[in-house]
PDB file of N, CA and C in Angstrom:
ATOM      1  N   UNK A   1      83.097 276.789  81.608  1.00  0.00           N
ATOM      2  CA  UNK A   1      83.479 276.389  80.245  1.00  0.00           C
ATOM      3  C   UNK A   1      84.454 275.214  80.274  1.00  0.00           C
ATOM      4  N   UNK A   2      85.218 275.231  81.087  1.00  0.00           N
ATOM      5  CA  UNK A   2      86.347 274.451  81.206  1.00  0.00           C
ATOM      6  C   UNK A   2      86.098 272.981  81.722  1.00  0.00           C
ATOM      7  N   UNK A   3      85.081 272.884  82.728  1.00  0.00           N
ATOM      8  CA  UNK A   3      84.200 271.907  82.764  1.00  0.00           C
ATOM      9  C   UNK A   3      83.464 270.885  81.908  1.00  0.00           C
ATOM     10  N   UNK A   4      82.599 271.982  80.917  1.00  0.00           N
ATOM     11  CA  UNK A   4      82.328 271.782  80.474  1.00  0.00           C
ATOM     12  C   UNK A   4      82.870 271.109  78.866  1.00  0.00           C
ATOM     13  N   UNK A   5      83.946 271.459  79.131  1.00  0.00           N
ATOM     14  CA  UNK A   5      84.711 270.749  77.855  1.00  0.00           C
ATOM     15  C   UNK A   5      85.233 269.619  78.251  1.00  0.00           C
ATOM     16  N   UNK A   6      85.829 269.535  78.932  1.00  0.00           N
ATOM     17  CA  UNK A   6      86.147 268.386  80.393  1.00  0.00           C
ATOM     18  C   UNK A   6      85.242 267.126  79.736  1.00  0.00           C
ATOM     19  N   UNK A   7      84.223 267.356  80.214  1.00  0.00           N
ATOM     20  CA  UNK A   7      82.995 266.437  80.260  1.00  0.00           C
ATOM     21  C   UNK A   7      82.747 266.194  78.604  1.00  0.00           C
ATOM     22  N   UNK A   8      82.617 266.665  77.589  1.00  0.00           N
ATOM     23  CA  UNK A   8      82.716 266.288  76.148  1.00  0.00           C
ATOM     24  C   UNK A   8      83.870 265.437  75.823  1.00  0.00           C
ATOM     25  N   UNK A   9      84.774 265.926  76.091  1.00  0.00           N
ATOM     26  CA  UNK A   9      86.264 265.611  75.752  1.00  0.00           C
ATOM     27  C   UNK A   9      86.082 263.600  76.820  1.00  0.00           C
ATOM     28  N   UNK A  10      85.574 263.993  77.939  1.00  0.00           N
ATOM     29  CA  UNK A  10      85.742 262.303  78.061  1.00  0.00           C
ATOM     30  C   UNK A  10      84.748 261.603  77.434  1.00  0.00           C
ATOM     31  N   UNK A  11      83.636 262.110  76.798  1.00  0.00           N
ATOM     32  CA  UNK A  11      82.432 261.498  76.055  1.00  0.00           C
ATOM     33  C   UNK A  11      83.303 261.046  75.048  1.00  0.00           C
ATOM     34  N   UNK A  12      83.750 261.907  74.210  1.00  0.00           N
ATOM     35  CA  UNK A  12      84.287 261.538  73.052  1.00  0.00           C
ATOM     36  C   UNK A  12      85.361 260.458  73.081  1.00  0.00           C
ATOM     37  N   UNK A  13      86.096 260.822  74.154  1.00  0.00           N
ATOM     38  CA  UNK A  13      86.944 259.915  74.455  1.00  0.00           C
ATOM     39  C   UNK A  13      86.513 258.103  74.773  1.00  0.00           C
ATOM     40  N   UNK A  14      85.779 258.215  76.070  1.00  0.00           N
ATOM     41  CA  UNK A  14      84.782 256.690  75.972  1.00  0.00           C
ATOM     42  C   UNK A  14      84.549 256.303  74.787  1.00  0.00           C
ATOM     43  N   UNK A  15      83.894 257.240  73.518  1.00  0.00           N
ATOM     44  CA  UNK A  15      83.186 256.515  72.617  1.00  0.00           C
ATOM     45  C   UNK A  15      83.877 255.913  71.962  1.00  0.00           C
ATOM     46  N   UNK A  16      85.211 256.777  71.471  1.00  0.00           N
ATOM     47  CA  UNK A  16      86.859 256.104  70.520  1.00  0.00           C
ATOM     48  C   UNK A  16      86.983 254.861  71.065  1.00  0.00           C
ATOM     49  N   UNK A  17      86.736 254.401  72.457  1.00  0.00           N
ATOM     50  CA  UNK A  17      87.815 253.862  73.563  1.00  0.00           C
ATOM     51  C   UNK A  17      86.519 253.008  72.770  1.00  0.00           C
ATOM     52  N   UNK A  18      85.444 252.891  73.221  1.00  0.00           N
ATOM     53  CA  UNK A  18      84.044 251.402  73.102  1.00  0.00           C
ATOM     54  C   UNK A  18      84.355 251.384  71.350  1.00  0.00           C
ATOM     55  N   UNK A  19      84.482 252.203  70.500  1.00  0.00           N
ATOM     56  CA  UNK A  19      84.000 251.895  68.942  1.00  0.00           C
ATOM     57  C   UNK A  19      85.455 251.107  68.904  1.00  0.00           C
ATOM     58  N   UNK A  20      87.051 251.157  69.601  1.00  0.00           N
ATOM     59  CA  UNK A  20      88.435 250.733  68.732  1.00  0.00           C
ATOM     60  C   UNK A  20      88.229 249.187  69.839  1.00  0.00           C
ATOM     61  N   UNK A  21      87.055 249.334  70.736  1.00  0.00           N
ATOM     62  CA  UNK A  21      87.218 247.556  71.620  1.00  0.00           C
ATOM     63  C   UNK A  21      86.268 246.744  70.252  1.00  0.00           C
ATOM     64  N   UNK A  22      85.505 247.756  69.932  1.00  0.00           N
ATOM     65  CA  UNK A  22      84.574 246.754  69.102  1.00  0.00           C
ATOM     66  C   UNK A  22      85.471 246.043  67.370  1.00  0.00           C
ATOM     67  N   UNK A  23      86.165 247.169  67.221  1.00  0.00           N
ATOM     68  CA  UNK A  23      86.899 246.861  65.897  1.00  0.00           C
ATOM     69  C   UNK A  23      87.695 245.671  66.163  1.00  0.00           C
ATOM     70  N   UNK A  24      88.632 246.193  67.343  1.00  0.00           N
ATOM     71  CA  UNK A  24      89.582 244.881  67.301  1.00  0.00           C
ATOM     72  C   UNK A  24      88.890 243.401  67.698  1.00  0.00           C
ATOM     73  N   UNK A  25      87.751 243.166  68.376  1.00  0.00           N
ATOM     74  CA  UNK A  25      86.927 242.363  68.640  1.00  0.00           C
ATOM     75  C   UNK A  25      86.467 241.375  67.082  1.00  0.00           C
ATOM     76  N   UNK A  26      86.078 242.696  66.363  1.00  0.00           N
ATOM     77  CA  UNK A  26      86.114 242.069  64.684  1.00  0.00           C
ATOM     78  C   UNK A  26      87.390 241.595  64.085  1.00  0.00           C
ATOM     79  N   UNK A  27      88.363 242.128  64.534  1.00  0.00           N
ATOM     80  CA  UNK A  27      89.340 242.032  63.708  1.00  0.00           C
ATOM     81  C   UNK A  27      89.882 240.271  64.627  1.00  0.00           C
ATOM     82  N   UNK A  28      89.235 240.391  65.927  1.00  0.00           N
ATOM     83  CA  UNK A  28      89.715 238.977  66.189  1.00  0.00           C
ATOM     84  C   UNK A  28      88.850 237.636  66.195  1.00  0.00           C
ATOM     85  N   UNK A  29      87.479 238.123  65.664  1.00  0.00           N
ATOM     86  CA  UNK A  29      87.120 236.999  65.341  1.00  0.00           C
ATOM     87  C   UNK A  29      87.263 236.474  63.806  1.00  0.00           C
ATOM     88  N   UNK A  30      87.765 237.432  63.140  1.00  0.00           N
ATOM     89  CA  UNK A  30      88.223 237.038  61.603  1.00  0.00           C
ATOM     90  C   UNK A  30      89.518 236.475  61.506  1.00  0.00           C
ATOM     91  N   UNK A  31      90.309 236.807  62.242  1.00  0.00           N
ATOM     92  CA  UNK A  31      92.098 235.903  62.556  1.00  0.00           C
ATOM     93  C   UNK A  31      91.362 234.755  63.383  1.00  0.00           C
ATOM     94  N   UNK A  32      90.472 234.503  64.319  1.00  0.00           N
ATOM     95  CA  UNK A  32      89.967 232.924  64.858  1.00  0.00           C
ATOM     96  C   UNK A  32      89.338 232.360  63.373  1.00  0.00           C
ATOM     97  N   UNK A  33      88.323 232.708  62.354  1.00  0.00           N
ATOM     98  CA  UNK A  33      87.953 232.036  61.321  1.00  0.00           C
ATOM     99  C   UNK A  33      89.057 231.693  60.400  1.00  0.00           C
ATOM    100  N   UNK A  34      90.116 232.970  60.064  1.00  0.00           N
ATOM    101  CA  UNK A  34      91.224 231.756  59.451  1.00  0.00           C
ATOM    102  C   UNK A  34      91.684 231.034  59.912  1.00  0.00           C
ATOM    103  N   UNK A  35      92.376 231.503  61.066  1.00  0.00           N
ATOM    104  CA  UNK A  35      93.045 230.454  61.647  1.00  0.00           C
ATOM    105  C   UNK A  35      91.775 228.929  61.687  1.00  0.00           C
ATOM    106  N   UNK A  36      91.145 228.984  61.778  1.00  0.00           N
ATOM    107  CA  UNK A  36      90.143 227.753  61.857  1.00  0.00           C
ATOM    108  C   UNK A  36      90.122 226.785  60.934  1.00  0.00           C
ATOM    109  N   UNK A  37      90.066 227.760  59.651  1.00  0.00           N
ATOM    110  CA  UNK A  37      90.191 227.239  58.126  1.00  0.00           C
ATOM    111  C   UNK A  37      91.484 226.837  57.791  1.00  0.00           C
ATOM    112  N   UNK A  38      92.270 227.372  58.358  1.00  0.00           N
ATOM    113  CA  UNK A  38      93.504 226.578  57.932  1.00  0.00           C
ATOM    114  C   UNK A  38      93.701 225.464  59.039  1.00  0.00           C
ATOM    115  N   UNK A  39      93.313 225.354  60.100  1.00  0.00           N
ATOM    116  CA  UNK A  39      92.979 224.420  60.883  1.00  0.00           C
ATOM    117  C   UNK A  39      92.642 223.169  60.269  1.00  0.00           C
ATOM    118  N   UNK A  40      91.533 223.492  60.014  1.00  0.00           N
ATOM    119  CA  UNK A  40      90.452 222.488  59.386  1.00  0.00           C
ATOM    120  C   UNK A  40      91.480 221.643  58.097  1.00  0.00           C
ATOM    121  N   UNK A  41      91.521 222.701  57.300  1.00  0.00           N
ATOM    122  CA  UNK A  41      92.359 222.316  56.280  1.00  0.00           C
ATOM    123  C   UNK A  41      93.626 221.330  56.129  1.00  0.00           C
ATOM    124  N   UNK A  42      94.405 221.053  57.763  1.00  0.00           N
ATOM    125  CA  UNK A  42      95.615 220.644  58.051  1.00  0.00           C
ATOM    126  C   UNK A  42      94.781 219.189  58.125  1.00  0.00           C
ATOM    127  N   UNK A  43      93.783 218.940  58.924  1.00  0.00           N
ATOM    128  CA  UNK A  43      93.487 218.023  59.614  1.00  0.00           C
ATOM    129  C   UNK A  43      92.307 217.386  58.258  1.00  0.00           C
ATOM    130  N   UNK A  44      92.026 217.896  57.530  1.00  0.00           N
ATOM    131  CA  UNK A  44      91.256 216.756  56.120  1.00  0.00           C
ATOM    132  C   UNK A  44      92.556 216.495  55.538  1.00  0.00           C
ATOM    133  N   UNK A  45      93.929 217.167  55.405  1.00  0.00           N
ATOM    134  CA  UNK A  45      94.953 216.464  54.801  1.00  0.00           C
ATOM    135  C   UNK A  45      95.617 215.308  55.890  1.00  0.00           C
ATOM    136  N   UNK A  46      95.165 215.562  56.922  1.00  0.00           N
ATOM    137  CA  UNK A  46      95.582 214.278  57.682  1.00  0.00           C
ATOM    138  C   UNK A  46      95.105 213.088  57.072  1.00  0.00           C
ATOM    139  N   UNK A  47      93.705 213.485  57.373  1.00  0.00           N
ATOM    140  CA  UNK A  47      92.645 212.191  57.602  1.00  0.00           C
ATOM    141  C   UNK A  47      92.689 211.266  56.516  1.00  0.00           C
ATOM    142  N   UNK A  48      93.216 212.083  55.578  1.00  0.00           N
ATOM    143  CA  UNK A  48      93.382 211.213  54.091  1.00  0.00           C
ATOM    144  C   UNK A  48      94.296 209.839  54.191  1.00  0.00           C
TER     145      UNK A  48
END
């Protein structure tokens, strides 16, 4: 039994661990698109 919970308990665990790499992965390509846009934004007030 004890094994066997063992072995769930790290399933579940991996999966938290792969689903919170994938979130923050989102969460950092949306801080690279602002940051981009305000990027962008600095540099057409240059060019002017």
């Amino acid at each position: 039994m004890k094994i066997k919970y063992r072995i769930t308990h790290l399933i579940v665990n991996t999966m938290d661990h792969s689903s919170q790499i994938r979130i923050g992965a989102q969460e950092h390509q949306e801080k690279k698109k602002e940051e981009h846009i305000k990027e962008g934004k600095k540099k057409r007030r240059t060019s002017f």
